[in-house]
C-alpha atoms as a PDB file:
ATOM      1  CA  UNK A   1       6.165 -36.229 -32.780  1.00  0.00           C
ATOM      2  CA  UNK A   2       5.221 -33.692 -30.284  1.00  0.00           C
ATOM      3  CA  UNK A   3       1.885 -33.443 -28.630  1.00  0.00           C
ATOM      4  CA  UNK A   4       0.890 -30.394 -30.720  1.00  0.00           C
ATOM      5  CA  UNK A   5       1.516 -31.878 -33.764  1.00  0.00           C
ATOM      6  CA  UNK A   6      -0.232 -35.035 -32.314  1.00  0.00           C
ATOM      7  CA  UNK A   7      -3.487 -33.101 -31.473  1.00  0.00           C
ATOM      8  CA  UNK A   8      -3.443 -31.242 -34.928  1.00  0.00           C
ATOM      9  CA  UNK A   9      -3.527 -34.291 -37.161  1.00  0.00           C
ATOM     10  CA  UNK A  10      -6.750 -36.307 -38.386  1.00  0.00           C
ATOM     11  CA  UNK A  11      -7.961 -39.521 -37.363  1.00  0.00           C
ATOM     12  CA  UNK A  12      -6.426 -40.980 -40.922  1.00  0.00           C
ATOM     13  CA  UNK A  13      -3.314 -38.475 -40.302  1.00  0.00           C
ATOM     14  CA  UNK A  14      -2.639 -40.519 -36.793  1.00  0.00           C
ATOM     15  CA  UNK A  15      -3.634 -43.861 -38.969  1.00  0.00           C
ATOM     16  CA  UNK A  16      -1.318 -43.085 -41.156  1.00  0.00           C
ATOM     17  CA  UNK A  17       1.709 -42.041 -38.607  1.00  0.00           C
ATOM     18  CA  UNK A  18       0.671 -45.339 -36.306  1.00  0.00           C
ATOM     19  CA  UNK A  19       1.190 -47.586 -39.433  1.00  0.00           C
ATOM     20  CA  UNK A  20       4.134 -46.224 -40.471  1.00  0.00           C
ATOM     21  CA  UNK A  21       5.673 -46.236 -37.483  1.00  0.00           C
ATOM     22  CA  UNK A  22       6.288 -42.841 -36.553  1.00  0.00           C
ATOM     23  CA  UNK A  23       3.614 -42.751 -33.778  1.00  0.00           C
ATOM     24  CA  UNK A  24       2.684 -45.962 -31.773  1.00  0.00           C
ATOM     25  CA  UNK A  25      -1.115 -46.211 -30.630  1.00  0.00           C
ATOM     26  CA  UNK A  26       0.221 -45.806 -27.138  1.00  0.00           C
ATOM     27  CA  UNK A  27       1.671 -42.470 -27.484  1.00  0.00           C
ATOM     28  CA  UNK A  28      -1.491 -40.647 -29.145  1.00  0.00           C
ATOM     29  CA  UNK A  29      -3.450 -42.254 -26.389  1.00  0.00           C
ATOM     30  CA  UNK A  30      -1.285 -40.731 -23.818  1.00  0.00           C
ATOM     31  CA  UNK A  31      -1.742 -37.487 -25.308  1.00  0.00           C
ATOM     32  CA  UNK A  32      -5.340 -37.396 -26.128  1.00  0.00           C
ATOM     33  CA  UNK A  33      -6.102 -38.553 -22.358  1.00  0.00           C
ATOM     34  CA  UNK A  34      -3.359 -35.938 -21.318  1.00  0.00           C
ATOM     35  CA  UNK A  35      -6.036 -33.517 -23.746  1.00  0.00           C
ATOM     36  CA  UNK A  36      -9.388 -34.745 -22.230  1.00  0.00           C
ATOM     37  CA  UNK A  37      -8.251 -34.335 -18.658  1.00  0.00           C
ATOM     38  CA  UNK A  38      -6.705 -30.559 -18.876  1.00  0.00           C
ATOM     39  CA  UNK A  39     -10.459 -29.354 -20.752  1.00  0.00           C
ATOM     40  CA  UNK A  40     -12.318 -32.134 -18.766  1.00  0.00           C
ATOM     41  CA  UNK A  41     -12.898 -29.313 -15.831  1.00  0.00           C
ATOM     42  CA  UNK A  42     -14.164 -27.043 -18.051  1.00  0.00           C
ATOM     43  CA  UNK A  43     -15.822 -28.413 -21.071  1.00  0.00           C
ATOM     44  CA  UNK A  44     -17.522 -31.153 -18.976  1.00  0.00           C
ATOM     45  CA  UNK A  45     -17.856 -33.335 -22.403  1.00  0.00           C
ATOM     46  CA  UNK A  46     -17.006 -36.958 -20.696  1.00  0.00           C
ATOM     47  CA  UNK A  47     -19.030 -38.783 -18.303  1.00  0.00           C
ATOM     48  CA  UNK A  48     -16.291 -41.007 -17.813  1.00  0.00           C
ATOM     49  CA  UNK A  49     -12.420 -41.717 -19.063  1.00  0.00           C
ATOM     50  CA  UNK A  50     -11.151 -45.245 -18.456  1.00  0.00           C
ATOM     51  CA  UNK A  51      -7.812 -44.498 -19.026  1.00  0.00           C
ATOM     52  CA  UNK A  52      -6.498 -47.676 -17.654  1.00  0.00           C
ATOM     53  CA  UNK A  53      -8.258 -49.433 -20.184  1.00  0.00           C
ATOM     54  CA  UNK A  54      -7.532 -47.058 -22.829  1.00  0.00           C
ATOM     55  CA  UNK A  55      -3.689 -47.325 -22.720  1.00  0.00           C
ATOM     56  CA  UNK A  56      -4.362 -50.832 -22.508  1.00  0.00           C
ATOM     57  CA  UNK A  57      -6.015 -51.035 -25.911  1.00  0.00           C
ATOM     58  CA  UNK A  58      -3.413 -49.017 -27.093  1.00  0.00           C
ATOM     59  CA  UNK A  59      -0.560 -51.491 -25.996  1.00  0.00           C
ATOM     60  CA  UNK A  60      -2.480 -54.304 -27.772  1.00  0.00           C
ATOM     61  CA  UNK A  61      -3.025 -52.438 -30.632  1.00  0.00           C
ATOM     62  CA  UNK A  62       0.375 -51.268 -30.999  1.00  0.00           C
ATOM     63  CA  UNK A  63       1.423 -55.135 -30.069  1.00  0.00           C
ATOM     64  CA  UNK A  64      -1.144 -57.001 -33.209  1.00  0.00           C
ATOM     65  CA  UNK A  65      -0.226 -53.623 -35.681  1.00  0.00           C
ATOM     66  CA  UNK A  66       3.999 -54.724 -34.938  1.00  0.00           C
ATOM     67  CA  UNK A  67       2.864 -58.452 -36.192  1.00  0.00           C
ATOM     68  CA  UNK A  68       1.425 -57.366 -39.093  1.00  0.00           C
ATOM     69  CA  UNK A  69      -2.322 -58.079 -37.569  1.00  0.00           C
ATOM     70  CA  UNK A  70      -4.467 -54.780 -38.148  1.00  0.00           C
ATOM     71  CA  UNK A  71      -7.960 -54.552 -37.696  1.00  0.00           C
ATOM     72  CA  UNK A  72      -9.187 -51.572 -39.875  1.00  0.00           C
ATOM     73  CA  UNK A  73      -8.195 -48.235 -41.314  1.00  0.00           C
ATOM     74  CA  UNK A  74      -8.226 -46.690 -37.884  1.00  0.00           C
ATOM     75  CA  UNK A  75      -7.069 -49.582 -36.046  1.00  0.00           C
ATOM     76  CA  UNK A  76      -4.911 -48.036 -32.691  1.00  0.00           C
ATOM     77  CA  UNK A  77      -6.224 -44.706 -33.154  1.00  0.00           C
ATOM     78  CA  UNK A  78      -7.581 -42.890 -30.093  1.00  0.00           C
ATOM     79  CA  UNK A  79     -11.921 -42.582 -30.200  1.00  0.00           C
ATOM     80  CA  UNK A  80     -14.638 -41.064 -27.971  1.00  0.00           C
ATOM     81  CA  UNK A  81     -18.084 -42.085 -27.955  1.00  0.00           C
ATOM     82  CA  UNK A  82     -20.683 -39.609 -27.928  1.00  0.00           C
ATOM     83  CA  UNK A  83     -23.339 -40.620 -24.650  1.00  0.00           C
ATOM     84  CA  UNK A  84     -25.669 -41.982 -27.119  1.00  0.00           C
ATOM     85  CA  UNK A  85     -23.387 -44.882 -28.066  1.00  0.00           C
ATOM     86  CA  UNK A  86     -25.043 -47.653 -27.729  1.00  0.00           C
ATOM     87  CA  UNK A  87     -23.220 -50.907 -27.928  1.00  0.00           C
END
């Protein structure tokens, strides 16, 4: 899948690729973060990206999704949290 076609889809569309197999959480992490940081200078919509810890979710997500564990619906798929988040 390219990035394009990556960017284009839905949070259930990248659900859906992710569990069955024809995206891995890690990939449409890479490519939102690649996303964030090239309108990052202009849009100035993040106070912060932790991409370290990001792509790290990603790798356990893709690792508990490969033995059979899954979370939720949109378990592995890449999320932003508006500033008001509070957790």
């Amino acid at each position: 899948m390219t990035d394009t076609e990556i960017l284009e889809l839905s949070c259930t569309g990248i659900a859906r690729a992710i569990r069955d197999r024809k995206l891995s959480a890690v990939s449409a992490m890479q490519t939102v973060l690649a996303r964030a940081e090239a309108v990052q200078p202009k849009l100035n919509c993040f106070l912060r990206i932790d991409a370290d810890a990001a792509l790290e979710a990603a790798r356990l997500a893709d690792r508990e999704i490969a033995r059979g564990h899954v979370r939720g619906p949109l378990h592995g798929v890449p999320m932003a949290h508006k500033d008001m988040y509070y957790r």
